[in-house]
N, C-alpha and C. Protein backbone atom coordinates (compact mmCIF):
# COMPACT_ATOMS: atom_id res chain seq x y z
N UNK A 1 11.78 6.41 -0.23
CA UNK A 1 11.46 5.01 -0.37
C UNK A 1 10.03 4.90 -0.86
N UNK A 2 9.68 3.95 -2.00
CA UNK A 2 8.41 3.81 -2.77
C UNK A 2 7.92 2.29 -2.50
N UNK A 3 6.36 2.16 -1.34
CA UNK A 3 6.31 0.90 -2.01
C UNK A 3 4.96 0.79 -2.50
N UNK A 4 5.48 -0.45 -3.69
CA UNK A 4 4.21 -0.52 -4.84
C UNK A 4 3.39 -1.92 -4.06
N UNK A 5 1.97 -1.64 -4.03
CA UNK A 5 1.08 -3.39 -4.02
C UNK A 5 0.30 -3.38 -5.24
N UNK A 6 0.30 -4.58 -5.43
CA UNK A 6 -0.88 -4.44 -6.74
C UNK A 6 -2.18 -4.64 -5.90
N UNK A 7 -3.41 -3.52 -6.59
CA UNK A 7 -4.47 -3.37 -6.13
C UNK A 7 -5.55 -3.30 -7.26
N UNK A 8 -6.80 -3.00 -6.64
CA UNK A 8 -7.87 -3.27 -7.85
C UNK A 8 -9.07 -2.67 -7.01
N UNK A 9 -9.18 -1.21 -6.77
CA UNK A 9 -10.02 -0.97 -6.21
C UNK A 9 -11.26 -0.39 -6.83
N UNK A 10 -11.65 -0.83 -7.63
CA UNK A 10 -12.50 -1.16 -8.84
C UNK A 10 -13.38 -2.12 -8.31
N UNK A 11 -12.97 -3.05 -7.47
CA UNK A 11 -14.09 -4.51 -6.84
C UNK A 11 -14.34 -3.95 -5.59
N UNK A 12 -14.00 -2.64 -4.96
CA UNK A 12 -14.16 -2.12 -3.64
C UNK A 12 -12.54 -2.28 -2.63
N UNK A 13 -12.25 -3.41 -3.14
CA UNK A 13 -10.74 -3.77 -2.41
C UNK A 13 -9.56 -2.30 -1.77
N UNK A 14 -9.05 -2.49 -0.85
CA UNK A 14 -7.92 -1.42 -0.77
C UNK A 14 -6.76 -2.15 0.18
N UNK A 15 -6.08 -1.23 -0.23
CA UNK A 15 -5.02 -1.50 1.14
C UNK A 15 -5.24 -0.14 2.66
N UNK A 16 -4.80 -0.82 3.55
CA UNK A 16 -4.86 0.16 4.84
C UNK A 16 -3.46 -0.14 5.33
N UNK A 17 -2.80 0.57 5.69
CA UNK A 17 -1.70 0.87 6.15
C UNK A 17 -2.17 1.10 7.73
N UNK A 18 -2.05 -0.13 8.27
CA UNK A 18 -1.64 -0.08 10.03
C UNK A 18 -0.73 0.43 10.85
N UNK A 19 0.43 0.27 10.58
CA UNK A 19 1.05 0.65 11.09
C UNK A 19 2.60 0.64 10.81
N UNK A 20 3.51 1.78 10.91
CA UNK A 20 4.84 1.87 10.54
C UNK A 20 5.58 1.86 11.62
N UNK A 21 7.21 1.93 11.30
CA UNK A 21 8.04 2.65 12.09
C UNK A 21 8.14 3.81 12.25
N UNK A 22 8.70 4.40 13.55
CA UNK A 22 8.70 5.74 13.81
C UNK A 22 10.00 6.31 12.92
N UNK A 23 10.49 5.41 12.52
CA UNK A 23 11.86 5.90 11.63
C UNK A 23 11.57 6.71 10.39
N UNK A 24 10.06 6.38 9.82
CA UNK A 24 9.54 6.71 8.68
C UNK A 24 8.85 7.67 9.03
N UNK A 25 8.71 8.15 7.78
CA UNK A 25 7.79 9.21 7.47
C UNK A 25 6.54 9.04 6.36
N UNK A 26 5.13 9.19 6.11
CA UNK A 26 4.27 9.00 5.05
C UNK A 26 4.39 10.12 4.40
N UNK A 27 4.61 10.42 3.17
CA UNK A 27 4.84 11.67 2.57
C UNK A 27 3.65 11.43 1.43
N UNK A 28 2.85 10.18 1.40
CA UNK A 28 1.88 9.96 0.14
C UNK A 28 1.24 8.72 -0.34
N UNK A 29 0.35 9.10 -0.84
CA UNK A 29 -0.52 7.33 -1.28
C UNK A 29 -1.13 7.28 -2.68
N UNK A 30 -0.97 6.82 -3.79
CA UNK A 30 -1.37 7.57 -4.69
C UNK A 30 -1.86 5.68 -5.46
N UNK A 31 -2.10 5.71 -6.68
CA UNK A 31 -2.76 4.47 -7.44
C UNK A 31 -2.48 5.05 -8.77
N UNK A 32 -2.24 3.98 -9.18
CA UNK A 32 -1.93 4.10 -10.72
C UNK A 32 -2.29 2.68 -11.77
N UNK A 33 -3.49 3.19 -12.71
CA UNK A 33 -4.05 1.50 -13.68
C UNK A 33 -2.59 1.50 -13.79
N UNK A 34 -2.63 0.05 -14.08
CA UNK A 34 -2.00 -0.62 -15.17
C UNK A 34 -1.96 -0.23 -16.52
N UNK A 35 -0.87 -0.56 -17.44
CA UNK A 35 -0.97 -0.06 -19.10
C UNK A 35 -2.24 -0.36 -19.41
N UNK A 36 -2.72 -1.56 -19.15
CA UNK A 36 -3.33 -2.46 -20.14
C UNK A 36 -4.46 -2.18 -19.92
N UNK A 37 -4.87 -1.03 -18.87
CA UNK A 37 -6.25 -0.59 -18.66
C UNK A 37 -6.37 0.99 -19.45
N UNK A 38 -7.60 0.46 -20.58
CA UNK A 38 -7.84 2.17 -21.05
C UNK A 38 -8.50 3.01 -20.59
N UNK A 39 -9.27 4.16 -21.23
CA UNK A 39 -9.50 5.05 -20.42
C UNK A 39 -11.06 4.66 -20.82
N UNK A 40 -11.86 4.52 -19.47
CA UNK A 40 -13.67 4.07 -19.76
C UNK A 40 -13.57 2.40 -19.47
N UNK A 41 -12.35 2.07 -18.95
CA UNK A 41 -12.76 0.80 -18.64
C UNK A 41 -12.63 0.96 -16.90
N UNK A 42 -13.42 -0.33 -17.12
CA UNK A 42 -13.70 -0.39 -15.16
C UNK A 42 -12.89 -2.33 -14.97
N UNK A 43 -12.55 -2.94 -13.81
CA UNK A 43 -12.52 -3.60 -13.37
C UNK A 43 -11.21 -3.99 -13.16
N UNK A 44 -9.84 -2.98 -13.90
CA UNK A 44 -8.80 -2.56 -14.48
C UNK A 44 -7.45 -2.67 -12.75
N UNK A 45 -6.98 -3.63 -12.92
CA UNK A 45 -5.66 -3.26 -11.59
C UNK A 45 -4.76 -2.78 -12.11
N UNK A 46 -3.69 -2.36 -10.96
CA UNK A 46 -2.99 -1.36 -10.85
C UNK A 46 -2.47 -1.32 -9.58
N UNK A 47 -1.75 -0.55 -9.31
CA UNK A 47 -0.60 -0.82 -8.05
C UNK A 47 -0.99 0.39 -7.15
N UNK A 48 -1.35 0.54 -6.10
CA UNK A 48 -1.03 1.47 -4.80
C UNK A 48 0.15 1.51 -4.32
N UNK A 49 0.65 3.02 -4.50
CA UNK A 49 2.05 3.12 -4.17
C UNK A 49 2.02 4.09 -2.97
N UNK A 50 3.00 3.77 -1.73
CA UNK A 50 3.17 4.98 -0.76
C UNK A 50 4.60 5.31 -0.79
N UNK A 51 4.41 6.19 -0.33
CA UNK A 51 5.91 7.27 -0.80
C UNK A 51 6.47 7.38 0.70
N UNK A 52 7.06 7.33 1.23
CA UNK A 52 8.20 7.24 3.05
C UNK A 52 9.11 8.02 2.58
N UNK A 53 9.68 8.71 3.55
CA UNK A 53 10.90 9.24 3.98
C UNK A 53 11.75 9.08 5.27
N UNK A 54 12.49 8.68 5.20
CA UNK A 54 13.57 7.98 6.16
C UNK A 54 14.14 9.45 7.14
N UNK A 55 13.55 9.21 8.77
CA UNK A 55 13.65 10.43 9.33
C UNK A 55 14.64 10.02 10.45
N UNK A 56 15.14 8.49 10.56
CA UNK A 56 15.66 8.11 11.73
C UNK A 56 16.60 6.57 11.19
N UNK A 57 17.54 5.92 11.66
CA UNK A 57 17.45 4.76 11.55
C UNK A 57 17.16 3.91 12.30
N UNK A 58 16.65 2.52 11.53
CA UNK A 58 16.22 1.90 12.64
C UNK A 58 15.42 0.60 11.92
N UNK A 59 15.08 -0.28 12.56
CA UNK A 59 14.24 -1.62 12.00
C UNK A 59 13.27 -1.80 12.19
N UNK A 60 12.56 -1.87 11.85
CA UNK A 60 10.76 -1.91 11.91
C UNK A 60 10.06 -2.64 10.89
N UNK A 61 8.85 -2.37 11.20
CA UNK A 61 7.58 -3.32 10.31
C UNK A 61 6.82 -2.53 9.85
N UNK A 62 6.42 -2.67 8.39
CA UNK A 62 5.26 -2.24 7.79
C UNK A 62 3.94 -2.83 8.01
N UNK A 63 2.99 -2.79 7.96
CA UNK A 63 1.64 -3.73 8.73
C UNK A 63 0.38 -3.10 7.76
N UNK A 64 -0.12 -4.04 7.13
CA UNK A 64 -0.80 -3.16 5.68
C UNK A 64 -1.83 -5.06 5.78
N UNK A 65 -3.17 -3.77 5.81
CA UNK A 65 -4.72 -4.96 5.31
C UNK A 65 -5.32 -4.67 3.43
N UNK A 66 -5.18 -5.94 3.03
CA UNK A 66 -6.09 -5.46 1.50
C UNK A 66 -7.23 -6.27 1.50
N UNK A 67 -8.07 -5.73 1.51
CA UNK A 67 -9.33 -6.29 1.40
C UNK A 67 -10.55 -5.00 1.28
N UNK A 68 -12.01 -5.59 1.45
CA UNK A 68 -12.87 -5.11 1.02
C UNK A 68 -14.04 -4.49 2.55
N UNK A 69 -13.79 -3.09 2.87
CA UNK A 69 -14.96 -2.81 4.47
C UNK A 69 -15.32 -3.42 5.01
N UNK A 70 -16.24 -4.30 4.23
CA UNK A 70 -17.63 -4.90 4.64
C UNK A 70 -17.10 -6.03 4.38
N UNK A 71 -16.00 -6.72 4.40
CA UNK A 71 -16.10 -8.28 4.78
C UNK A 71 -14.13 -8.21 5.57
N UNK A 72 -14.15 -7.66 7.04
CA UNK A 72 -13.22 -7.58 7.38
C UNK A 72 -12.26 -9.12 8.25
N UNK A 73 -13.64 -10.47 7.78
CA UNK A 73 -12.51 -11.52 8.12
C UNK A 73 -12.03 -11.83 7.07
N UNK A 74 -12.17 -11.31 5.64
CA UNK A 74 -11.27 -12.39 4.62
C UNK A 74 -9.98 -10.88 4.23
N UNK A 75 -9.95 -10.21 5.21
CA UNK A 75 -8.74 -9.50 4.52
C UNK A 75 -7.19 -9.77 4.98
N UNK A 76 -6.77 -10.12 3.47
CA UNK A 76 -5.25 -10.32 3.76
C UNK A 76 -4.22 -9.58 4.67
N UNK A 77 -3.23 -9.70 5.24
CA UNK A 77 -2.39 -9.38 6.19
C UNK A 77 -1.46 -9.28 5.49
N UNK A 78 -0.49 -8.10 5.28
CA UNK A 78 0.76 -8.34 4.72
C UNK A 78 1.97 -7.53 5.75
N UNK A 79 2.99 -7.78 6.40
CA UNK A 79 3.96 -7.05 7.06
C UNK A 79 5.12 -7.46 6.40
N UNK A 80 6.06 -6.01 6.55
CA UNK A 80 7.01 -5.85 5.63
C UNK A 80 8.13 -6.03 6.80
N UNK A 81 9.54 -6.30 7.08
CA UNK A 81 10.15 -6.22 7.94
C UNK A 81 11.27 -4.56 6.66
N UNK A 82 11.77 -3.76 7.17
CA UNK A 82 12.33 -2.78 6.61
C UNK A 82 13.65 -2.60 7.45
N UNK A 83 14.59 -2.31 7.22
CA UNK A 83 16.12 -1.53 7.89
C UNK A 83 15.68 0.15 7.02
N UNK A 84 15.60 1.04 8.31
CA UNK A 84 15.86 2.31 7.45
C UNK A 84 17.10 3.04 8.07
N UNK A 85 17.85 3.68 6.92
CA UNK A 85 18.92 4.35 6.96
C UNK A 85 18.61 5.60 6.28
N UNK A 86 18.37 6.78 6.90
CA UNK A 86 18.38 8.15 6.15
C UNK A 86 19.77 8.79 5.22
């Protein structure tokens, strides 16, 4: 299971991954520009993708902050509700 956010950690921004189900597994976290960003440019988004593996079934929540260190009241909240089936 792959999931993509669009990110831009170019302005400092990230995502943090709080917290999963025990059903899952993190197998990876990786970022990738966008097309439309070339190579020597800066300010360029693009998606943070994490990679899961389904070790159990079961229903749970994904729990993920995007925002920037140093200003931790304006960071967004995002939770995922998931069914995993291996």
């Amino acid at each position: 299971m792959q999931l993509n956010l669009p990110a831009n950690p170019s302005t400092g921004a990230s995502w943090a991954l709080r917290s999963m189900p025990n059903s899952l597994m993190l197998l990876g976290v990786d970022y990738h520009n966008s097309a439309q960003c070339k190579k020597g440019m800066v300010g360029c988004s693009g998606l943070r993708s994490y990679t899961f593996e389904a070790v159990a079934n079961g229903v749970g929540e994904l729990k993920l902050n995007y925002g920037r260190a140093w200003e931790k009241d304006s960071w967004e909240s995002k939770n995922i509700t998931i069914s995993v089936q291996p």
